[in-house]
PDB file of N, CA and C in Angstrom:
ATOM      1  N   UNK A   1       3.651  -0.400  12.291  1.00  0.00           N
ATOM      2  CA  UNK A   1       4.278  -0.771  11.031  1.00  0.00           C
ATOM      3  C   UNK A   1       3.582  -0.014   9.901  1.00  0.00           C
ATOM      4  N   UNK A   2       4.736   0.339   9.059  1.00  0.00           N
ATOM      5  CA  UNK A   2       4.044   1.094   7.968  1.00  0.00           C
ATOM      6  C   UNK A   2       3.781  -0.099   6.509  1.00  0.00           C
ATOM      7  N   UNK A   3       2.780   0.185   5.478  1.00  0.00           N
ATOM      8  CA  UNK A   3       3.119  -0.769   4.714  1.00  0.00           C
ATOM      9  C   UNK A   3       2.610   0.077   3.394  1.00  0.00           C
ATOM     10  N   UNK A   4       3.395  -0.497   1.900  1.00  0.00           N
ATOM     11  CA  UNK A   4       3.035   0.149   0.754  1.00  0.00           C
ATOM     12  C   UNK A   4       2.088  -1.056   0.067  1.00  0.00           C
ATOM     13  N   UNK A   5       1.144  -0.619  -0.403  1.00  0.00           N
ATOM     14  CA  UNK A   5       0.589  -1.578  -1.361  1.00  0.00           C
ATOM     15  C   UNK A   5       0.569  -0.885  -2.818  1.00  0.00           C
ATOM     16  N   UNK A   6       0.980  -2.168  -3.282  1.00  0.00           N
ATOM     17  CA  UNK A   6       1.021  -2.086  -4.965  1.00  0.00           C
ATOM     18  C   UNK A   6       0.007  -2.308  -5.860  1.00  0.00           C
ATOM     19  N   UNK A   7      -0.903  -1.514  -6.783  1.00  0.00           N
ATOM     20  CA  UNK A   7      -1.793  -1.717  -7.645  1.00  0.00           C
ATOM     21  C   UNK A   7      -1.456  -2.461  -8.868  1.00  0.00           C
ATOM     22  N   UNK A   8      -2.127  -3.305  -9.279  1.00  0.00           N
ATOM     23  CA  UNK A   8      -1.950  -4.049 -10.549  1.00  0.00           C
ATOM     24  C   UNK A   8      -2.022  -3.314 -11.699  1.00  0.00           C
ATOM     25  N   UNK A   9      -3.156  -2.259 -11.500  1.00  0.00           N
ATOM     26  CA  UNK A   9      -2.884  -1.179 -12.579  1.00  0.00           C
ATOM     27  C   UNK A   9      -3.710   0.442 -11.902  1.00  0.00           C
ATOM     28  N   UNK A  10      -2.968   1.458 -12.680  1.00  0.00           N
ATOM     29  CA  UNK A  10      -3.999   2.668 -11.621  1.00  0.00           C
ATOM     30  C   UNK A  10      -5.510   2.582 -11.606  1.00  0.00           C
ATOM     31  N   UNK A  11      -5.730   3.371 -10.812  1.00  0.00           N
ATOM     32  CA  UNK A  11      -6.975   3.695 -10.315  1.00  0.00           C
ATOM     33  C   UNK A  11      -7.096   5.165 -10.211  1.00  0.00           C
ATOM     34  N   UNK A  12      -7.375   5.641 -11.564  1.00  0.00           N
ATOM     35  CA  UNK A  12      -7.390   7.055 -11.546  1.00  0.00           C
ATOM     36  C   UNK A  12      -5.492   7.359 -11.651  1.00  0.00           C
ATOM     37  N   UNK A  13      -5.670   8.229 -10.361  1.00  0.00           N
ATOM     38  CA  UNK A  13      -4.026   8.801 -10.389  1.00  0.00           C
ATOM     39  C   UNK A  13      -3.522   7.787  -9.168  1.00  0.00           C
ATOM     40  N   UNK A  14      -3.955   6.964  -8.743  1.00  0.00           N
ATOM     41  CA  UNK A  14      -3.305   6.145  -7.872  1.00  0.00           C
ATOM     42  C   UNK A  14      -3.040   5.253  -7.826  1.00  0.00           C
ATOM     43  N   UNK A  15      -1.596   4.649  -7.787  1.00  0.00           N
ATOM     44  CA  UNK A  15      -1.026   3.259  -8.086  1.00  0.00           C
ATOM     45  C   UNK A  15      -0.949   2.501  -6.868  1.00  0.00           C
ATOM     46  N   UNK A  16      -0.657   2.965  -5.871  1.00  0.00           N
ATOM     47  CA  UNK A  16      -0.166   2.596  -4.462  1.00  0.00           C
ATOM     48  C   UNK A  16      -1.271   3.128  -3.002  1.00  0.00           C
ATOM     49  N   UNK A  17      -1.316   2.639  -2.523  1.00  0.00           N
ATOM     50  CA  UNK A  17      -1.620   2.801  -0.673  1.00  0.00           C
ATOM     51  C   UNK A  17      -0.975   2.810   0.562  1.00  0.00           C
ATOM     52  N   UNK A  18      -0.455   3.500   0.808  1.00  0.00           N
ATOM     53  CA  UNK A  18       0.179   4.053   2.109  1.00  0.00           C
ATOM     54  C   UNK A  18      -0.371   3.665   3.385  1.00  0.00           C
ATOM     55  N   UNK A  19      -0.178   2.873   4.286  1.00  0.00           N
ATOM     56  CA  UNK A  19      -0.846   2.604   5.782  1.00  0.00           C
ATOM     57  C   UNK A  19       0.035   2.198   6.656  1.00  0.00           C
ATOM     58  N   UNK A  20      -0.851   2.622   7.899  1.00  0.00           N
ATOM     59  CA  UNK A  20      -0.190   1.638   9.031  1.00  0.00           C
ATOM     60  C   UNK A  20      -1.166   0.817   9.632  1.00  0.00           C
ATOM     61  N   UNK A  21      -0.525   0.235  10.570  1.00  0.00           N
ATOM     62  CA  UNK A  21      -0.944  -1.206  11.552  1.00  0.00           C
ATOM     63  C   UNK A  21      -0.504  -0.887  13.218  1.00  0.00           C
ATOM     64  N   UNK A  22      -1.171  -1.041  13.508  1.00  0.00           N
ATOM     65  CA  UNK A  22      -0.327  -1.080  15.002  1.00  0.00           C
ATOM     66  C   UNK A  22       0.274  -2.259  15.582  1.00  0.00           C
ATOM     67  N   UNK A  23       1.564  -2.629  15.251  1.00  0.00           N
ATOM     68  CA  UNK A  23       1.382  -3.743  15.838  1.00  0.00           C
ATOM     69  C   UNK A  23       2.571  -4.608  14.251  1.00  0.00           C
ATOM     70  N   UNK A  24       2.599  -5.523  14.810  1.00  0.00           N
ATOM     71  CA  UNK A  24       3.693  -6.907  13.955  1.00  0.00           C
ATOM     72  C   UNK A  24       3.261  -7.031  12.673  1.00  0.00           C
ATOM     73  N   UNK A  25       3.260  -8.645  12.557  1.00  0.00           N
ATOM     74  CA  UNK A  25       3.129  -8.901  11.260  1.00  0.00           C
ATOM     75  C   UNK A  25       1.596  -9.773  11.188  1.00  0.00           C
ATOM     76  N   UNK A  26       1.198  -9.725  12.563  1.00  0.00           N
ATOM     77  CA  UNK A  26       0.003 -10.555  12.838  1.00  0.00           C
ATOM     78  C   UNK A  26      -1.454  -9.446  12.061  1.00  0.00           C
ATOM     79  N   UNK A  27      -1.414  -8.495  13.097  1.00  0.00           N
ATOM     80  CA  UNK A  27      -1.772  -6.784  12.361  1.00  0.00           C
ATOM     81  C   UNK A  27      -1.730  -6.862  11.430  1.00  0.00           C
ATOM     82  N   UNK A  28      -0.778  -6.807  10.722  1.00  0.00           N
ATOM     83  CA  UNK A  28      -0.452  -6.246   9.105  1.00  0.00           C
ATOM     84  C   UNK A  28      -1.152  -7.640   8.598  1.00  0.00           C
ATOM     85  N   UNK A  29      -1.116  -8.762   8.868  1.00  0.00           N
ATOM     86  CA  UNK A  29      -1.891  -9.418   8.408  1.00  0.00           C
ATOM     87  C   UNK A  29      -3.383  -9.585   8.188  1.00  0.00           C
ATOM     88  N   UNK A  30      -4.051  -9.399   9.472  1.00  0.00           N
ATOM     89  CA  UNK A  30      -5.230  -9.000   9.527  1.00  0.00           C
ATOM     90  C   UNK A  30      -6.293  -7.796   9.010  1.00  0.00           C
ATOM     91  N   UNK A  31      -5.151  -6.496   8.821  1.00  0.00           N
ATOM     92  CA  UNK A  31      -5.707  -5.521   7.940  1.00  0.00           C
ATOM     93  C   UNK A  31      -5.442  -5.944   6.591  1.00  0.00           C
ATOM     94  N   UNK A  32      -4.398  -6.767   5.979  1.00  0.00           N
ATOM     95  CA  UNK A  32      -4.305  -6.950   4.528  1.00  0.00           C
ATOM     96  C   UNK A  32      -5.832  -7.398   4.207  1.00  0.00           C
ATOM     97  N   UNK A  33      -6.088  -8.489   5.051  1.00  0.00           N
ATOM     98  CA  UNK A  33      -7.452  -9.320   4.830  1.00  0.00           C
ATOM     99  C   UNK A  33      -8.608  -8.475   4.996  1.00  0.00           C
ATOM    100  N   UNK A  34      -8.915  -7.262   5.631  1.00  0.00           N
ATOM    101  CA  UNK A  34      -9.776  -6.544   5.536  1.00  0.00           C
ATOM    102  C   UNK A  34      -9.535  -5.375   4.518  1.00  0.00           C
ATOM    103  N   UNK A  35      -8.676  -5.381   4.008  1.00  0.00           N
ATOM    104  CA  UNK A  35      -8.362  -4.666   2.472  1.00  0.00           C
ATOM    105  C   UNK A  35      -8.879  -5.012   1.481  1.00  0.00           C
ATOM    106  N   UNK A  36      -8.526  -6.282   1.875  1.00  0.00           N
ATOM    107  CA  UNK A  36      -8.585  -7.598   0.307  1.00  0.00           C
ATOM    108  C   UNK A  36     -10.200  -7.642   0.172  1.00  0.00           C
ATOM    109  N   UNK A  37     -10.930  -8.123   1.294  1.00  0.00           N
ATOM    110  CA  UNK A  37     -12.066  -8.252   1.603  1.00  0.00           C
ATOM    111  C   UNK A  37     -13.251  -7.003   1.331  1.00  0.00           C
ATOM    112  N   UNK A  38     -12.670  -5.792   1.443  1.00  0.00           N
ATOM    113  CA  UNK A  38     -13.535  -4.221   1.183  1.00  0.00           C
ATOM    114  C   UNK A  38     -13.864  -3.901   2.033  1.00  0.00           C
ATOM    115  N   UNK A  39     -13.841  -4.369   3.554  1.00  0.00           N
ATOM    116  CA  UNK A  39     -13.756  -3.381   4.811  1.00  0.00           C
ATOM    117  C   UNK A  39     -12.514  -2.906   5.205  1.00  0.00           C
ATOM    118  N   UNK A  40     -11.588  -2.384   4.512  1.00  0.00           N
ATOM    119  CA  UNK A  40     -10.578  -1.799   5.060  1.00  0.00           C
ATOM    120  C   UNK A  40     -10.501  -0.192   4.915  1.00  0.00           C
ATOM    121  N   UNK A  41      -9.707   0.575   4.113  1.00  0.00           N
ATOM    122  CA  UNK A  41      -9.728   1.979   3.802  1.00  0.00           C
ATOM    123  C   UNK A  41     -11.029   1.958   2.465  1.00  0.00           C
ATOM    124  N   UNK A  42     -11.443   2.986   2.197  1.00  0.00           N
ATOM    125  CA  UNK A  42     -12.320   3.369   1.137  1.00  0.00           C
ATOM    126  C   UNK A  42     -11.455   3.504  -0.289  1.00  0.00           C
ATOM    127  N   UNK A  43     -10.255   3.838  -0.054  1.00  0.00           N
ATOM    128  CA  UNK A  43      -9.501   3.520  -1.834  1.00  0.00           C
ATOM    129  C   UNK A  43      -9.441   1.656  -2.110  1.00  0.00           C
ATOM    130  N   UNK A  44      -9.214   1.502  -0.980  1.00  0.00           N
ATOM    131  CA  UNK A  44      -9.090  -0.022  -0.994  1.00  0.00           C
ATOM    132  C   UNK A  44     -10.731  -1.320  -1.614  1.00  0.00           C
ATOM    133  N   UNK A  45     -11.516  -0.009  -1.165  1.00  0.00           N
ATOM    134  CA  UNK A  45     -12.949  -0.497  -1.006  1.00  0.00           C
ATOM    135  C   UNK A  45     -13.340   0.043  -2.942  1.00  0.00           C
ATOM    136  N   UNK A  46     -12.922   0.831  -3.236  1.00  0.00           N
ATOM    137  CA  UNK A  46     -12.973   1.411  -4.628  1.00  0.00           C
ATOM    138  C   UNK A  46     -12.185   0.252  -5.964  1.00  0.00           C
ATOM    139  N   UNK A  47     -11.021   0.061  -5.421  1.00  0.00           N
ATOM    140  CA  UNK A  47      -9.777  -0.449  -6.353  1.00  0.00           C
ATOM    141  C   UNK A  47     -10.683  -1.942  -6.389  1.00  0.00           C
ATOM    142  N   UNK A  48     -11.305  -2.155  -5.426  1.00  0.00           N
ATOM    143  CA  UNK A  48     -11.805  -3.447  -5.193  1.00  0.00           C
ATOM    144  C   UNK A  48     -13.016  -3.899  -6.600  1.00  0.00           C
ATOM    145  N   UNK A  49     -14.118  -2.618  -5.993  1.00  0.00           N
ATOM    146  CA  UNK A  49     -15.244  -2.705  -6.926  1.00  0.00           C
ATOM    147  C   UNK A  49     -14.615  -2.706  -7.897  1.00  0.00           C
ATOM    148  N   UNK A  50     -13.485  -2.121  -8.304  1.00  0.00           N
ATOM    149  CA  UNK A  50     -12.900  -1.186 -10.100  1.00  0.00           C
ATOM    150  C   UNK A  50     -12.607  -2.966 -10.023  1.00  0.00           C
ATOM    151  N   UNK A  51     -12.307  -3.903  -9.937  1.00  0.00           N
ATOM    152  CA  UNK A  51     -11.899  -5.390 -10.069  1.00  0.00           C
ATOM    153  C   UNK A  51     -10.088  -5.148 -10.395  1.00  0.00           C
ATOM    154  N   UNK A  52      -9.570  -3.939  -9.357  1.00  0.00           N
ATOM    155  CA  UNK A  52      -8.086  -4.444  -9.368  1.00  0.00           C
ATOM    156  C   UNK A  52      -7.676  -5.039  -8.076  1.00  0.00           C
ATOM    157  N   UNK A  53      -6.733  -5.696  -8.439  1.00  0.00           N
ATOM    158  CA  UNK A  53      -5.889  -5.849  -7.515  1.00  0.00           C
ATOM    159  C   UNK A  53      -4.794  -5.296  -7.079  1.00  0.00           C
ATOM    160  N   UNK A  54      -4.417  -5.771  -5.225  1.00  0.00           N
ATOM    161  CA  UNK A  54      -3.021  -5.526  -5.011  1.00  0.00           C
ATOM    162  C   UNK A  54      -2.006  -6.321  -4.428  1.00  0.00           C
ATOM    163  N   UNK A  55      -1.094  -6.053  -4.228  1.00  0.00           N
ATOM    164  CA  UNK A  55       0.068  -6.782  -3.305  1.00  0.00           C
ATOM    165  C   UNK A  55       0.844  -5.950  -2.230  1.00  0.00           C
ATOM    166  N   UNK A  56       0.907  -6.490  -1.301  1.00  0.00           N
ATOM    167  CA  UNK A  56       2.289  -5.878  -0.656  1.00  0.00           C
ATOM    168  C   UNK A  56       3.433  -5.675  -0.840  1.00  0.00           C
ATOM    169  N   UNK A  57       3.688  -4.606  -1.310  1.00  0.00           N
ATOM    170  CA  UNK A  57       4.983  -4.368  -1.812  1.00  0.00           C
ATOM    171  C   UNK A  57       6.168  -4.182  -0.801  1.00  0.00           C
ATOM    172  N   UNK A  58       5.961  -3.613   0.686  1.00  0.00           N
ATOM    173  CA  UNK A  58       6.729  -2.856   0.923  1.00  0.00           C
ATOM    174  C   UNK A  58       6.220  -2.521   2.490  1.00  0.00           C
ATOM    175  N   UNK A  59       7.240  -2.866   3.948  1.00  0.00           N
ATOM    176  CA  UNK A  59       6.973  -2.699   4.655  1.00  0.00           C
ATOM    177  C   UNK A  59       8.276  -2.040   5.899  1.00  0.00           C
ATOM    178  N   UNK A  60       7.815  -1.064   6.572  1.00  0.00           N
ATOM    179  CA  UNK A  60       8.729  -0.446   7.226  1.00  0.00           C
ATOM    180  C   UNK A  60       8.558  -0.889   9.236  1.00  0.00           C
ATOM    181  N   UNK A  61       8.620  -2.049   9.137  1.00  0.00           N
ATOM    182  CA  UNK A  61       8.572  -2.192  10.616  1.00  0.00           C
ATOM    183  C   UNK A  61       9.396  -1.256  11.566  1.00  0.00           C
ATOM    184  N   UNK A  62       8.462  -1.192  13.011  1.00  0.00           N
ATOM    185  CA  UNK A  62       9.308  -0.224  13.959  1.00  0.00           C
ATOM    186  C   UNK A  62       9.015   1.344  13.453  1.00  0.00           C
ATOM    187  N   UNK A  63       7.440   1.355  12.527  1.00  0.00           N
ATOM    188  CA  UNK A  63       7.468   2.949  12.568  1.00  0.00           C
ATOM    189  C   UNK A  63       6.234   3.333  12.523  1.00  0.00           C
ATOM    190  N   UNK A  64       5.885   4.293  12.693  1.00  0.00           N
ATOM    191  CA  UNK A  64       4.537   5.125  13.395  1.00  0.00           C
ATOM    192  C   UNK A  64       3.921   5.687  12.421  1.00  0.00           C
ATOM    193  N   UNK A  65       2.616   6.369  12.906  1.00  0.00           N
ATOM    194  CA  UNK A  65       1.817   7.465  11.991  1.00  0.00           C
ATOM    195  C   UNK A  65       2.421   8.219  11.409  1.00  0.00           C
ATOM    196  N   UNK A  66       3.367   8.994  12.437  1.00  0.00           N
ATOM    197  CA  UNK A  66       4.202  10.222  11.748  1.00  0.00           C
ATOM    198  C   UNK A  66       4.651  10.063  10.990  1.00  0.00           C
ATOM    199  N   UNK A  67       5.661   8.549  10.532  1.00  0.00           N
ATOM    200  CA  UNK A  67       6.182   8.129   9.544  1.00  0.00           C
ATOM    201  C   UNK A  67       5.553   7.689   8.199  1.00  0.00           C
ATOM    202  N   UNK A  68       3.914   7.435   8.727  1.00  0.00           N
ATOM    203  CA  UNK A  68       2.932   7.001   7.387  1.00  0.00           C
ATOM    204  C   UNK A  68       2.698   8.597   6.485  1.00  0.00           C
ATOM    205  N   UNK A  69       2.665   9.567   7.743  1.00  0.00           N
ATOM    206  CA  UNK A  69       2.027  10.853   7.165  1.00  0.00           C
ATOM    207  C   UNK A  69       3.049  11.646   6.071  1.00  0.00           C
ATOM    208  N   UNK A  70       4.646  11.365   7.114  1.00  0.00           N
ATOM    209  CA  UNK A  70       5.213  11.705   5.606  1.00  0.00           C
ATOM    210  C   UNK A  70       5.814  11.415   4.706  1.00  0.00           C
ATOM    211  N   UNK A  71       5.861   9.660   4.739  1.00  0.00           N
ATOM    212  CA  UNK A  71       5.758   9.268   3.296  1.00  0.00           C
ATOM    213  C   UNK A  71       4.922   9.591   2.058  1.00  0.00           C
ATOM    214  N   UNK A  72       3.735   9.185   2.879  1.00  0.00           N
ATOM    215  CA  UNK A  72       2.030  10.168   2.240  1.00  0.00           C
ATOM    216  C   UNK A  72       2.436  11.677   1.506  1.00  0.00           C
ATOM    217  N   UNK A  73       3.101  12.609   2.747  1.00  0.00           N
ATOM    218  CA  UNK A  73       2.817  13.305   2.328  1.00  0.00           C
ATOM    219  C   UNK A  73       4.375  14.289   0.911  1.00  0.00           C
ATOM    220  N   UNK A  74       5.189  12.645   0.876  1.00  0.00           N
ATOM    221  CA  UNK A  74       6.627  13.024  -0.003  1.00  0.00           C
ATOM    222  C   UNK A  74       5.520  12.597  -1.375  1.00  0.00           C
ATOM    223  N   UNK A  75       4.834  12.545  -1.742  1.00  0.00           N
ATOM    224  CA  UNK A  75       3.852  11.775  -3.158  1.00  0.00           C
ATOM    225  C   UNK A  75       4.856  10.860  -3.935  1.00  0.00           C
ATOM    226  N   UNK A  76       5.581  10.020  -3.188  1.00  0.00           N
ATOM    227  CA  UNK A  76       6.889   9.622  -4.169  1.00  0.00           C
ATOM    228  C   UNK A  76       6.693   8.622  -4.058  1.00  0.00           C
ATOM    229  N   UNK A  77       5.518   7.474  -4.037  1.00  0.00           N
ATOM    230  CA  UNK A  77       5.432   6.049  -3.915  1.00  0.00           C
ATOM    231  C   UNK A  77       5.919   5.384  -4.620  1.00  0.00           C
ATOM    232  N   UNK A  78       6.309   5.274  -5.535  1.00  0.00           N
ATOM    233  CA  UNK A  78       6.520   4.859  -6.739  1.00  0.00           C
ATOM    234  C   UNK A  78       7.802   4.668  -6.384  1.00  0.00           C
ATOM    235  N   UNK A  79       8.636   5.681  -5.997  1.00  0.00           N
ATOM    236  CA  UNK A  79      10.264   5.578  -5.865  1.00  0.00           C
ATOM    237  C   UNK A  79      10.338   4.439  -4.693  1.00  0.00           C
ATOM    238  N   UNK A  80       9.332   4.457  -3.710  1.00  0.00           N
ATOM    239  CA  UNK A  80       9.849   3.362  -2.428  1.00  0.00           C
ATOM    240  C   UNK A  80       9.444   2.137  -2.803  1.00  0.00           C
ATOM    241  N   UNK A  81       8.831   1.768  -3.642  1.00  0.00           N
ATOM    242  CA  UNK A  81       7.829   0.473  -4.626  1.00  0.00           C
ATOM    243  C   UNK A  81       9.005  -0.292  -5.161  1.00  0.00           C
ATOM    244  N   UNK A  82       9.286  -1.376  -4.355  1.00  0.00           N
ATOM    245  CA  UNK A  82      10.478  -2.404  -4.947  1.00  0.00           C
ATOM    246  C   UNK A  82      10.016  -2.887  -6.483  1.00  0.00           C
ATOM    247  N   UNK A  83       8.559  -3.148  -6.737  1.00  0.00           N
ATOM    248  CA  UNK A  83       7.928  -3.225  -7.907  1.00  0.00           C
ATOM    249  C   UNK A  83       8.088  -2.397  -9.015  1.00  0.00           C
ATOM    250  N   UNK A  84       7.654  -1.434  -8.644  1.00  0.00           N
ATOM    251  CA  UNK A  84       7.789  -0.287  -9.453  1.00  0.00           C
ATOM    252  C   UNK A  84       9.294   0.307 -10.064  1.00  0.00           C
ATOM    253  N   UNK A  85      10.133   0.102  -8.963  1.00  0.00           N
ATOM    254  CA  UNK A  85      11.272  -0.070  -9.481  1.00  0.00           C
ATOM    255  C   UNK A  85      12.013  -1.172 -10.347  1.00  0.00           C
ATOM    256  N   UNK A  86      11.587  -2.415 -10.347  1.00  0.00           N
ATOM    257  CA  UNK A  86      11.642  -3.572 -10.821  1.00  0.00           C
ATOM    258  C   UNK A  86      11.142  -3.266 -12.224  1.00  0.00           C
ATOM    259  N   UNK A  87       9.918  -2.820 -12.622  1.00  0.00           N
ATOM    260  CA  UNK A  87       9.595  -2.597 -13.680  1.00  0.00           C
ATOM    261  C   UNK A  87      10.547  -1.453 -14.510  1.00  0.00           C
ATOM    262  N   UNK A  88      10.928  -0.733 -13.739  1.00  0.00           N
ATOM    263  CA  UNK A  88      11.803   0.223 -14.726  1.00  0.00           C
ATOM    264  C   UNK A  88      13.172  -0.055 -14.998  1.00  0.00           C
ATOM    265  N   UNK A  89      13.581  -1.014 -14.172  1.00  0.00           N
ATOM    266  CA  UNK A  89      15.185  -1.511 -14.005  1.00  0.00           C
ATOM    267  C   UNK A  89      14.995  -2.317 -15.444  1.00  0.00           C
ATOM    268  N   UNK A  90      13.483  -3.100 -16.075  1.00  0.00           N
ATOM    269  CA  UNK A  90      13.475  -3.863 -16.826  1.00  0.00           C
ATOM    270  C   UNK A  90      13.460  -3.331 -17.813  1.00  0.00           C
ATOM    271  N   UNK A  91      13.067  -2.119 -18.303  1.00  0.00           N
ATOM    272  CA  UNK A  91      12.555  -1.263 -19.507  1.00  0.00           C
ATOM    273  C   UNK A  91      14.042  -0.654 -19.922  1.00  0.00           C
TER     274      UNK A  91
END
C-alpha cells in the first residue's frame, strides 16, 4: 500500500511524504505510529523535532514500490492531496 501524508505546514520545500507499507491497513497502521513516534523515515523524524504535524491524507491500496517511486518521482503531491485540494477548492 502506498500512502500520502499531509503536513500541517512546510518543512522547508516539503509539504507531503510519499510511502509504502507492505501489507493492509494493519501495516499502514503500525508505520503511521512509528512516524508519529520518530522512528519511522528521517523527514518524518525532522517534521517531528520542527514540532509539525501530519495526517493521512491519502492511500492507494493494492500497489507497490514501483508505484511509490513514481508518484515520488511525478513531484506533484499536492495535486493527489485530497487536502490540498480542499484548500484551493476553498480559496
Amino acid at each position: 500500500m502506498v500512502y500520502l501524508l499531509h503536513f500541517t505546514e512546510n518543512y522547508r520545500h516539503a509539504k507531503h511524504y510519499i510511502g509504502f507499507v507492505d501489507g493492509g491497513e494493519e501495516a499502514l497502521q503500525s508505520r503511521l505510529k512509528q512516524h508519529k513516534t520518530g522512528t519511522g523515515a528521517r523527514l518524518l523524524q525532522v517534521i517531528r523535532e520542527a514540532g509539525i504535524e501530519f495526517e493521512l491524507a491519502r492511500t492507494w491500496p493494492d500497489s507497490d514500490r514501483n508505484f511509490e517511486r513514481h508518484l515520488k518521482n511525478m513531484k506533484k503531491s499536492s495535486q493527489y492531496c485530497p487536502i490540498c485540494q480542499a484548500i484551493h477548492t476553498d480559496q
